[in-house]
N, C-alpha and C. Protein backbone atom coordinates (compact mmCIF):
# COMPACT_ATOMS: atom_id res chain seq x y z
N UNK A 1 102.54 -48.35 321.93
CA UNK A 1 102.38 -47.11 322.64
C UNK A 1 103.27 -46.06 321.99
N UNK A 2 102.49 -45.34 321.81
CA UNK A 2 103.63 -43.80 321.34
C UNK A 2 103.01 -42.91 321.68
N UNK A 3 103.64 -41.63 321.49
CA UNK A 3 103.45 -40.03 321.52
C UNK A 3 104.25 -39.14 320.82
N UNK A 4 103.85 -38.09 320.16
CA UNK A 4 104.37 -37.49 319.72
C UNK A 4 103.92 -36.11 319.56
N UNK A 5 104.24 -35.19 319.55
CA UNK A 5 104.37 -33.73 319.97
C UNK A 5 104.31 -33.20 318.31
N UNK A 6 102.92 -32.32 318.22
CA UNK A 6 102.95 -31.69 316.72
C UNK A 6 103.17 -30.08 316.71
N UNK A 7 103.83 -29.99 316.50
CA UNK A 7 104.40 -28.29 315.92
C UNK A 7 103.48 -27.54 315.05
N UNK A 8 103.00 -28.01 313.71
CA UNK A 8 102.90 -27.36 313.02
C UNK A 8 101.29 -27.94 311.91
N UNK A 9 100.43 -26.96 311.40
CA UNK A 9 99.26 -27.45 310.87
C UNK A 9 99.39 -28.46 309.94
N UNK A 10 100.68 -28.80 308.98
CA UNK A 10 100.90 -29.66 308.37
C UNK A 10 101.06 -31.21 309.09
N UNK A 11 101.76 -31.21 310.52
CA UNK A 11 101.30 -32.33 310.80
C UNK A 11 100.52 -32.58 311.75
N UNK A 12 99.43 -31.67 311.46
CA UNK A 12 97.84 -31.92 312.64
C UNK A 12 97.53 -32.77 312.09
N UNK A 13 97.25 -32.22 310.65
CA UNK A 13 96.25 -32.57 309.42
C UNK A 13 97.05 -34.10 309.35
N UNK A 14 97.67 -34.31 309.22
CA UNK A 14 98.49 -35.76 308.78
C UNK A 14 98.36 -36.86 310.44
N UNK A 15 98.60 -36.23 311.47
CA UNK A 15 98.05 -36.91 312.75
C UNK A 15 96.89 -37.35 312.79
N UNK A 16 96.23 -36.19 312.47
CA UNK A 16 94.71 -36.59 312.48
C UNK A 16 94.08 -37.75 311.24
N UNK A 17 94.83 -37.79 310.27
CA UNK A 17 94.88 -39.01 309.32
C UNK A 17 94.95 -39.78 309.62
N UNK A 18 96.05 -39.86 310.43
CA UNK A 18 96.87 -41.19 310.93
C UNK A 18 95.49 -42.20 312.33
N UNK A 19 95.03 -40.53 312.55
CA UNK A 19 94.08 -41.37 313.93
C UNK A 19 92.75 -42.23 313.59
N UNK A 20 91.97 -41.52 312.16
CA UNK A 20 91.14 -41.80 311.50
C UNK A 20 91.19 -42.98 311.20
N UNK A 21 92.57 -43.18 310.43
CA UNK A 21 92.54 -44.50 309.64
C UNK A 21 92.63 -45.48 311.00
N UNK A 22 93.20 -45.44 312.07
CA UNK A 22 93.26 -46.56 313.05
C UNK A 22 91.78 -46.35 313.71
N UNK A 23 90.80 -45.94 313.16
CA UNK A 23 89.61 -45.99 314.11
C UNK A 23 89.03 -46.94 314.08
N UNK A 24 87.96 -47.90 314.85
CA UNK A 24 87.64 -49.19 314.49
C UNK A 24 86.72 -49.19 315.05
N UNK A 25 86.09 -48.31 316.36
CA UNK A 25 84.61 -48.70 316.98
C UNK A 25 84.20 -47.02 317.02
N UNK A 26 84.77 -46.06 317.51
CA UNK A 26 84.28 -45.05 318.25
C UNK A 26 85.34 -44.19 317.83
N UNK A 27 84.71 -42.68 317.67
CA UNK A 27 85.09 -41.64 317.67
C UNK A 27 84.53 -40.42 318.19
N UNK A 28 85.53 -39.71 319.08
CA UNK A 28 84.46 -38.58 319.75
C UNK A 28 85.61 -37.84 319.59
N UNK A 29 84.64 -36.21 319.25
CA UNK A 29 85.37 -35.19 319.05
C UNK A 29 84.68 -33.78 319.89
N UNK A 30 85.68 -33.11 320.40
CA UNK A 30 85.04 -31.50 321.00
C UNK A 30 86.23 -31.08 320.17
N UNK A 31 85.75 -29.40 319.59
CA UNK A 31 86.83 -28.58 318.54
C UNK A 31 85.43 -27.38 319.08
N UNK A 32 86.43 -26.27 318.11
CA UNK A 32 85.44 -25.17 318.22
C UNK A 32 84.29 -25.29 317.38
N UNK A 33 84.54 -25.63 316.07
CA UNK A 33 83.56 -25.96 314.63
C UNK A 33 84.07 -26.63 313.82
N UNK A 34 84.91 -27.65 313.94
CA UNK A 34 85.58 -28.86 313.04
C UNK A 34 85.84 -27.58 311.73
N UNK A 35 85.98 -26.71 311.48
CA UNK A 35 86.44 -26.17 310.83
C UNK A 35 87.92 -26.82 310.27
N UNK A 36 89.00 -26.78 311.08
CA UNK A 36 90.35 -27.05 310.55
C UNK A 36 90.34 -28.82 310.70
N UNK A 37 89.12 -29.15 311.09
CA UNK A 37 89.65 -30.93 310.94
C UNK A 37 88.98 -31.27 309.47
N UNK A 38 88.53 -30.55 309.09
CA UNK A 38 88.20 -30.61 307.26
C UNK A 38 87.08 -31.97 307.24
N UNK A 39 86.54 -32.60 308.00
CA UNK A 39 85.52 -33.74 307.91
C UNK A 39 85.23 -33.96 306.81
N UNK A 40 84.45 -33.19 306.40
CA UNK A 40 83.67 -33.11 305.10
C UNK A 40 84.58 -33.45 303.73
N UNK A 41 85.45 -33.30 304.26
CA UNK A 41 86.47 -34.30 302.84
C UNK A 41 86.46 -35.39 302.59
N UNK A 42 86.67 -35.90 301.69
CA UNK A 42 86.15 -37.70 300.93
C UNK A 42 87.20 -38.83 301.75
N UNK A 43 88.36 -38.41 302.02
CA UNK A 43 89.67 -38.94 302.49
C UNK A 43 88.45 -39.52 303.94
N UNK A 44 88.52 -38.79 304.83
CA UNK A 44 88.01 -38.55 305.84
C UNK A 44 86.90 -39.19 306.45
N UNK A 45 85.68 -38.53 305.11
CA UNK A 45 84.28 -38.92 305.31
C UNK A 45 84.65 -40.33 305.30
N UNK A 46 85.53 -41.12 304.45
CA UNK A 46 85.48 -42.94 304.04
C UNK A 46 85.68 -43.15 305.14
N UNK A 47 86.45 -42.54 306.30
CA UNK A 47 86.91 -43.12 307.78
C UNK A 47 85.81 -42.95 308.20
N UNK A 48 84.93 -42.24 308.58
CA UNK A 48 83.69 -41.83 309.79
C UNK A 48 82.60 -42.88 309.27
N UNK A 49 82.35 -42.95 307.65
CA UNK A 49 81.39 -43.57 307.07
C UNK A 49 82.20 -45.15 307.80
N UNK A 50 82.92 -45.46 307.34
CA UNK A 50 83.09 -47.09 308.10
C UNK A 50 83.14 -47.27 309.34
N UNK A 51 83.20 -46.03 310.41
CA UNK A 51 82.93 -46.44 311.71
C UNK A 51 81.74 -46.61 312.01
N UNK A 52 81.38 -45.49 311.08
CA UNK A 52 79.47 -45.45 311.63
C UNK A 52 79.23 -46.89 311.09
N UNK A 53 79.61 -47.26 310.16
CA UNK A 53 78.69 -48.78 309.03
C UNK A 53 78.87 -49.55 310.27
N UNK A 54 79.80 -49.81 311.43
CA UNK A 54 79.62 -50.83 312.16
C UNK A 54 78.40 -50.71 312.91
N UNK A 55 77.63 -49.49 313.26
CA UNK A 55 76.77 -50.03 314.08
C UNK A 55 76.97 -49.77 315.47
N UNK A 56 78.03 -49.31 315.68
CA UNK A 56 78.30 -49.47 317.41
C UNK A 56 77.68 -48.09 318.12
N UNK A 57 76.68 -48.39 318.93
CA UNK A 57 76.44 -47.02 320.24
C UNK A 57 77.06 -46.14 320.05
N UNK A 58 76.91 -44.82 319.73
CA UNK A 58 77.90 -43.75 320.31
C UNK A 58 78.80 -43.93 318.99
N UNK A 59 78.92 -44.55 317.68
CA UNK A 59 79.89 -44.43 317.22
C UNK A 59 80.52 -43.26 317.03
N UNK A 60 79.81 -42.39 317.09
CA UNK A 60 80.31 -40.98 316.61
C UNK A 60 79.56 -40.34 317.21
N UNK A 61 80.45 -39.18 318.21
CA UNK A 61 79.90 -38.04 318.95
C UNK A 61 80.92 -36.55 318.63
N UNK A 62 80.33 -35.74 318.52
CA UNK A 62 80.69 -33.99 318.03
C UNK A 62 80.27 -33.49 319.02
N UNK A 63 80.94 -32.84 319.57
CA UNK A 63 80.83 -31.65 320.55
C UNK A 63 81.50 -30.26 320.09
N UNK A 64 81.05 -29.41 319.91
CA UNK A 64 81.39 -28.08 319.21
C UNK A 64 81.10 -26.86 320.10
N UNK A 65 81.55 -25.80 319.98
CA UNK A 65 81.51 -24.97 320.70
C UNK A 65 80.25 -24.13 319.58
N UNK A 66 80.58 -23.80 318.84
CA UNK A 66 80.14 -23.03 317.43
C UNK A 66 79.36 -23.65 316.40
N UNK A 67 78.10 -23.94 316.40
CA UNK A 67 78.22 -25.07 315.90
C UNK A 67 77.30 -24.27 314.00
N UNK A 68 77.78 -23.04 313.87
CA UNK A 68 77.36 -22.50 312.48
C UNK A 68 77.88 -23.11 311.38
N UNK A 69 79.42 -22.66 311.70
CA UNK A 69 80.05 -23.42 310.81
C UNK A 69 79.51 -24.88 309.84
N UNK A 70 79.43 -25.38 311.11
CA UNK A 70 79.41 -27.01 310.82
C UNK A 70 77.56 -26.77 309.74
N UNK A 71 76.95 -26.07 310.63
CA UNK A 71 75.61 -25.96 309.70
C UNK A 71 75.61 -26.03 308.34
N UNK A 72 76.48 -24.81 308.32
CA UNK A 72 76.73 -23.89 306.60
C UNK A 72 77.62 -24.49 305.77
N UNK A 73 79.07 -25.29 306.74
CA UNK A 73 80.48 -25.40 305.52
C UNK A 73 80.09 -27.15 305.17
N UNK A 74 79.19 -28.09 306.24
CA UNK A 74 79.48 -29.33 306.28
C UNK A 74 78.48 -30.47 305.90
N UNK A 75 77.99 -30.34 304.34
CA UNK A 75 76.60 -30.94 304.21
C UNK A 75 76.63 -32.38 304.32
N UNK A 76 77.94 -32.72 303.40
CA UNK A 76 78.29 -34.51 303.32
C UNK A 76 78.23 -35.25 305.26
N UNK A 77 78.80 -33.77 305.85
CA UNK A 77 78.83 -34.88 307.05
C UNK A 77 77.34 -34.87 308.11
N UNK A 78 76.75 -33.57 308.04
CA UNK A 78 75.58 -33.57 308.44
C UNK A 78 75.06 -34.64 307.68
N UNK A 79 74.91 -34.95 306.38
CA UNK A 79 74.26 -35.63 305.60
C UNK A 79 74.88 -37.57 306.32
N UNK A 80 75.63 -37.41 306.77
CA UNK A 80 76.33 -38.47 307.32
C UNK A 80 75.15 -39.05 308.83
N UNK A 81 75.66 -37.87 309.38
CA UNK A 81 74.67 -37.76 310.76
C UNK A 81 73.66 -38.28 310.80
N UNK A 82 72.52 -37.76 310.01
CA UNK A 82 71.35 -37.91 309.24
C UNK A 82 70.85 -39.60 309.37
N UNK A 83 71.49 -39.89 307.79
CA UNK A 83 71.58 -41.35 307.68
C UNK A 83 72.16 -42.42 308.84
N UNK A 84 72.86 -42.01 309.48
CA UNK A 84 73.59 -42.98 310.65
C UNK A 84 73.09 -42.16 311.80
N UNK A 85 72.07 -41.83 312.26
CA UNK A 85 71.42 -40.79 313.55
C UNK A 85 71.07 -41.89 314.17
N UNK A 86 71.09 -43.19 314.67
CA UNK A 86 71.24 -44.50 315.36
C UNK A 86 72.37 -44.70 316.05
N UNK A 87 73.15 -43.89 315.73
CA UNK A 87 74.86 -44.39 316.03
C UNK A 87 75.85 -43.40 315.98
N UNK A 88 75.21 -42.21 315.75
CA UNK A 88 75.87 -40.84 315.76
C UNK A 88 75.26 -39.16 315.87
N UNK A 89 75.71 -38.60 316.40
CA UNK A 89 75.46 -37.17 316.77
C UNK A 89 76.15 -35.91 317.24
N UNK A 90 75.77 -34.99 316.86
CA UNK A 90 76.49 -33.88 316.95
C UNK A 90 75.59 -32.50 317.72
N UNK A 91 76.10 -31.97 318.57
CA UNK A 91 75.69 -30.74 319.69
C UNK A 91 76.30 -29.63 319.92
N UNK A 92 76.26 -28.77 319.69
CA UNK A 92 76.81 -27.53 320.10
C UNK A 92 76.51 -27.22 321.80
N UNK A 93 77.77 -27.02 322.09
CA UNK A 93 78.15 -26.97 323.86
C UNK A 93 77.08 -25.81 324.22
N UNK A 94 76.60 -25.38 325.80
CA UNK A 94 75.93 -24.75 326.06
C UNK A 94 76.81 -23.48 326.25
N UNK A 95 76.16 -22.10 326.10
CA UNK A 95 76.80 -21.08 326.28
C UNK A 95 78.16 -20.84 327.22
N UNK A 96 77.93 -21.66 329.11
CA UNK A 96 79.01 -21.57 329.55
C UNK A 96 80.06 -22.60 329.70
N UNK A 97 80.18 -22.93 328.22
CA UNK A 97 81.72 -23.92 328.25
C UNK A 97 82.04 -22.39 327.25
N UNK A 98 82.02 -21.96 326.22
CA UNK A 98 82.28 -20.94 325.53
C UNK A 98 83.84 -20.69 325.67
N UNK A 99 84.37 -20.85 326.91
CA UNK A 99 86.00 -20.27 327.68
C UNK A 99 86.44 -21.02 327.15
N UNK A 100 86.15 -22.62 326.71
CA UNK A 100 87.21 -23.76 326.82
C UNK A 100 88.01 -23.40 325.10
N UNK A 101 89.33 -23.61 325.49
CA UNK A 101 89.80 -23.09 324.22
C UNK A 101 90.80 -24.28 323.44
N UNK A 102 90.74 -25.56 323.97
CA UNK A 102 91.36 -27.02 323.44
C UNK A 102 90.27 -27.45 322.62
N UNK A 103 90.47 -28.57 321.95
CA UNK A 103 90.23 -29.49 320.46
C UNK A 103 90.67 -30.95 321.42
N UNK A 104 89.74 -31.62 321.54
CA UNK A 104 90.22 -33.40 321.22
C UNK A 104 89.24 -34.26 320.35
N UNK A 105 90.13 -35.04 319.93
CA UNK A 105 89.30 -36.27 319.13
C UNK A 105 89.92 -37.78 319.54
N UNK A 106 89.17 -38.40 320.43
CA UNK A 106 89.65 -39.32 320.81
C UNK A 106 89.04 -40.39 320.47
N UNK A 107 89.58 -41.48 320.19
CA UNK A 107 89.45 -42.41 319.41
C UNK A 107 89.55 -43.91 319.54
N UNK A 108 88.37 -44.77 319.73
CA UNK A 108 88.48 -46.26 320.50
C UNK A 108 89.06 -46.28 322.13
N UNK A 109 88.90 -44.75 322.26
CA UNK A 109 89.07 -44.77 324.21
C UNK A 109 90.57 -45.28 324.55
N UNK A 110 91.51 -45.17 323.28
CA UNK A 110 93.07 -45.54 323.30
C UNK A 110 94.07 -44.64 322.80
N UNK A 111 93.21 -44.16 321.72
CA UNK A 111 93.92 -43.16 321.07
C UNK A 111 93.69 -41.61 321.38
N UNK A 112 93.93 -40.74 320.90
CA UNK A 112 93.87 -39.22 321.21
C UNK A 112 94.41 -38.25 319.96
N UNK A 113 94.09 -37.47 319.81
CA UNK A 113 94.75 -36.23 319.11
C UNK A 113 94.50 -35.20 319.93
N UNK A 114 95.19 -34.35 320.93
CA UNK A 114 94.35 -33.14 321.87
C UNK A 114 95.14 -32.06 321.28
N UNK A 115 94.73 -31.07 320.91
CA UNK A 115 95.31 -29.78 320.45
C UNK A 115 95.01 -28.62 321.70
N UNK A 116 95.97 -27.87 322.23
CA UNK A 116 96.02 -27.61 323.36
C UNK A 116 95.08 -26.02 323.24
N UNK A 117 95.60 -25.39 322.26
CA UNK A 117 95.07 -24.36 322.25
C UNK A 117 94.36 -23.85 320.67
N UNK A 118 93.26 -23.43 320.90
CA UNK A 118 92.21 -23.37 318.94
C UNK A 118 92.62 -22.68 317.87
N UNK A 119 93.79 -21.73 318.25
CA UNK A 119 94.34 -20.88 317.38
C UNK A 119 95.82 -21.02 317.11
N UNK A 120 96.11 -22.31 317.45
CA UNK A 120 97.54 -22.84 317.74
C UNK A 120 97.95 -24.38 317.27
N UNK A 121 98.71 -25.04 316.20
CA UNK A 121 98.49 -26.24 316.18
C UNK A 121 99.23 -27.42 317.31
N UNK A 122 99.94 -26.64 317.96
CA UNK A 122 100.66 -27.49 319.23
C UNK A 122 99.46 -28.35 319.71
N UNK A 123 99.81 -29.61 319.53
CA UNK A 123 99.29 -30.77 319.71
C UNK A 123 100.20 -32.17 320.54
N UNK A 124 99.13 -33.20 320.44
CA UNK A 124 99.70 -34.15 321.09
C UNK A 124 99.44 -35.59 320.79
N UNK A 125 100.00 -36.25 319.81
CA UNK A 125 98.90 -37.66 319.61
C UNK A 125 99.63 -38.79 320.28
N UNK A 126 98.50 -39.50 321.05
CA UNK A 126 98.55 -40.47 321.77
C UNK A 126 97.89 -41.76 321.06
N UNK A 127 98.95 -42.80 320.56
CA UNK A 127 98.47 -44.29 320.27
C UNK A 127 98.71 -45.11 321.14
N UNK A 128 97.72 -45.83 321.75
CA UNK A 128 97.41 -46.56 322.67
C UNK A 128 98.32 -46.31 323.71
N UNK A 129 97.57 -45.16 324.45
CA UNK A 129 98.49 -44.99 325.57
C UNK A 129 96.89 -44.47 327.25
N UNK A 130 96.41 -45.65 326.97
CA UNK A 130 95.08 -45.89 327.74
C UNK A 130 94.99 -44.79 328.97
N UNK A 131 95.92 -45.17 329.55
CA UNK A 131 96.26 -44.23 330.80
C UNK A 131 96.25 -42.62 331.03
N UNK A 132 96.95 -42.49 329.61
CA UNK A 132 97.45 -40.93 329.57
C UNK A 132 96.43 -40.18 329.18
N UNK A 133 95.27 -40.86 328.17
CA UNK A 133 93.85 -40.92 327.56
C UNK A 133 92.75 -40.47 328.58
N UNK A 134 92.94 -41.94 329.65
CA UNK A 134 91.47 -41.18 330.36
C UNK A 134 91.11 -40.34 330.94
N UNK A 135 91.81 -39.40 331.26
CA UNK A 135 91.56 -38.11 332.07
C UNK A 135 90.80 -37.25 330.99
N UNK A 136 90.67 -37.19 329.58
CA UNK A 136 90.33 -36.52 328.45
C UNK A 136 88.87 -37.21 327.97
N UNK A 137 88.58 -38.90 328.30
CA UNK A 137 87.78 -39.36 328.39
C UNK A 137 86.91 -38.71 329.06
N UNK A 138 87.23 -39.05 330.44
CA UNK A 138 86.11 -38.25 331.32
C UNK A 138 85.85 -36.59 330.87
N UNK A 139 86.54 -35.87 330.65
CA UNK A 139 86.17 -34.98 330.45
C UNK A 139 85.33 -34.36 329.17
N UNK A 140 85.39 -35.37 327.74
CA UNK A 140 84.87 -35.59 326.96
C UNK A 140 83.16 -35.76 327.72
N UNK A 141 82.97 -37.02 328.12
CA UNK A 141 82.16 -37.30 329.07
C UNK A 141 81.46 -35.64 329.68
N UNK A 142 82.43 -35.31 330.60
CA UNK A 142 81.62 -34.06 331.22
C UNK A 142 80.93 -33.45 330.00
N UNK A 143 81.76 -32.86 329.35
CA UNK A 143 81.27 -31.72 328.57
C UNK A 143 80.05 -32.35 327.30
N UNK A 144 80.27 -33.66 327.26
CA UNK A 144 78.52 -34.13 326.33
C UNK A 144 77.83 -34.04 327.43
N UNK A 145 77.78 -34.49 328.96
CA UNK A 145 76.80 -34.61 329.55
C UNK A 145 76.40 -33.28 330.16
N UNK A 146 76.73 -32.25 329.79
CA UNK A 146 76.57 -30.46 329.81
C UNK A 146 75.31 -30.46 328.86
N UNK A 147 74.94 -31.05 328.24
CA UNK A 147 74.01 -31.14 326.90
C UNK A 147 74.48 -29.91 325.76
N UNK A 148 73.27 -29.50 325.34
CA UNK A 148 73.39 -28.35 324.66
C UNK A 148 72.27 -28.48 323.22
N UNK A 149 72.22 -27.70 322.03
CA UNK A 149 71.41 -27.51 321.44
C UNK A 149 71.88 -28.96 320.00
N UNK A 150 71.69 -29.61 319.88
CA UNK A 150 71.55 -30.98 318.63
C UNK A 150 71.72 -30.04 317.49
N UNK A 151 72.47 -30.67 316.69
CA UNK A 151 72.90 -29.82 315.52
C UNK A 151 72.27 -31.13 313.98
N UNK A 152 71.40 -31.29 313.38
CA UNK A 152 70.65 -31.58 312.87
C UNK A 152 70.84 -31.00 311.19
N UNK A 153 70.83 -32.12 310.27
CA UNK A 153 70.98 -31.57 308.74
C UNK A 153 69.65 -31.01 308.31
N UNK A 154 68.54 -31.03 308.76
CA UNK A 154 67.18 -30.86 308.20
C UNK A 154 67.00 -29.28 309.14
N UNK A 155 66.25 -28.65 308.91
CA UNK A 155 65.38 -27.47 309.46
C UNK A 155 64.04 -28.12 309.78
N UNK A 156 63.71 -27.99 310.81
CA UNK A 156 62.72 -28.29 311.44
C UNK A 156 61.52 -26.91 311.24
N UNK A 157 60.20 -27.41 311.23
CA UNK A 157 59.02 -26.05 311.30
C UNK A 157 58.45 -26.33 309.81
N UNK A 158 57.68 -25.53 309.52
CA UNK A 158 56.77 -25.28 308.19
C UNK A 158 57.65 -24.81 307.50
């Protein structure tokens, strides 16, 4: 069990490493546009690509507020989506979550990274600290089951 309190973008980016590499079944993320979690990097992609290779339900869920970004900056991981769309997906939130202004990526339902505010790296990572977790669970939970518009690597139409 630990916690630890992040100050500064240098150790988001290195938290959020740290959470990746301990991932083993599941990863779910809400951010504004994964913009500052850099996905689409090779470091990274090798973590998401071996969660997805297991196979598990739900391995991977994105919840985004914005979800252009991710359209335009993120082909390797759309391209990820794509190929593993059995076991993973990504949605842009419906117009009225828009207010919510936190980041989590929580991870095997034990772990956490929650960044409190989108323009701020004050953060919080939680390793196996189950308890302190599920309240962010459920709310993870709420806000996929809000639906919203599927964010998709292909263009659909003629």
């Amino acid at each position: 069990m630990a916690r630890e309190l992040i100050t500064s973008w240098t150790d988001y980016q290195m938290a959020l490493d740290r959470l990746l590499a301990i991932a083993c079944h599941k990863i779910s993320i809400y951010d504004e546009d994964l913009a500052l979690l850099k996905l689409d990097s090779a470091p990274r992609l090798l973590h998401l690509q071996r969660i997805l290779r297991g196979g598990h339900d739900d391995a991977l869920q994105i919840a985004v507020r914005n979800g252009g970004p991710m359209r335009q900056t993120h082909p390797l991981l759309l391209g990820q989506l794509s190929a593993f769309s059995h076991c993973a997906s990504a949605r842009e939130t419906p117009p009225h979550l828009a207010h919510l202004r936190d980041s989590m990526i929580l991870v095997d339902d034990k772990h956490a990274l929650i960044r409190f505010e989108r323009d701020l790296p004050r953060s919080k990572l939680l390793i196996d600290e189950m308890d302190e977790i599920r309240p962010y669970l459920t709310r993870f939970r709420e806000i996929w089951a809000e639906g919203g518009e599927s964010i998709n690597s292909t263009a659909l139409g003629l």
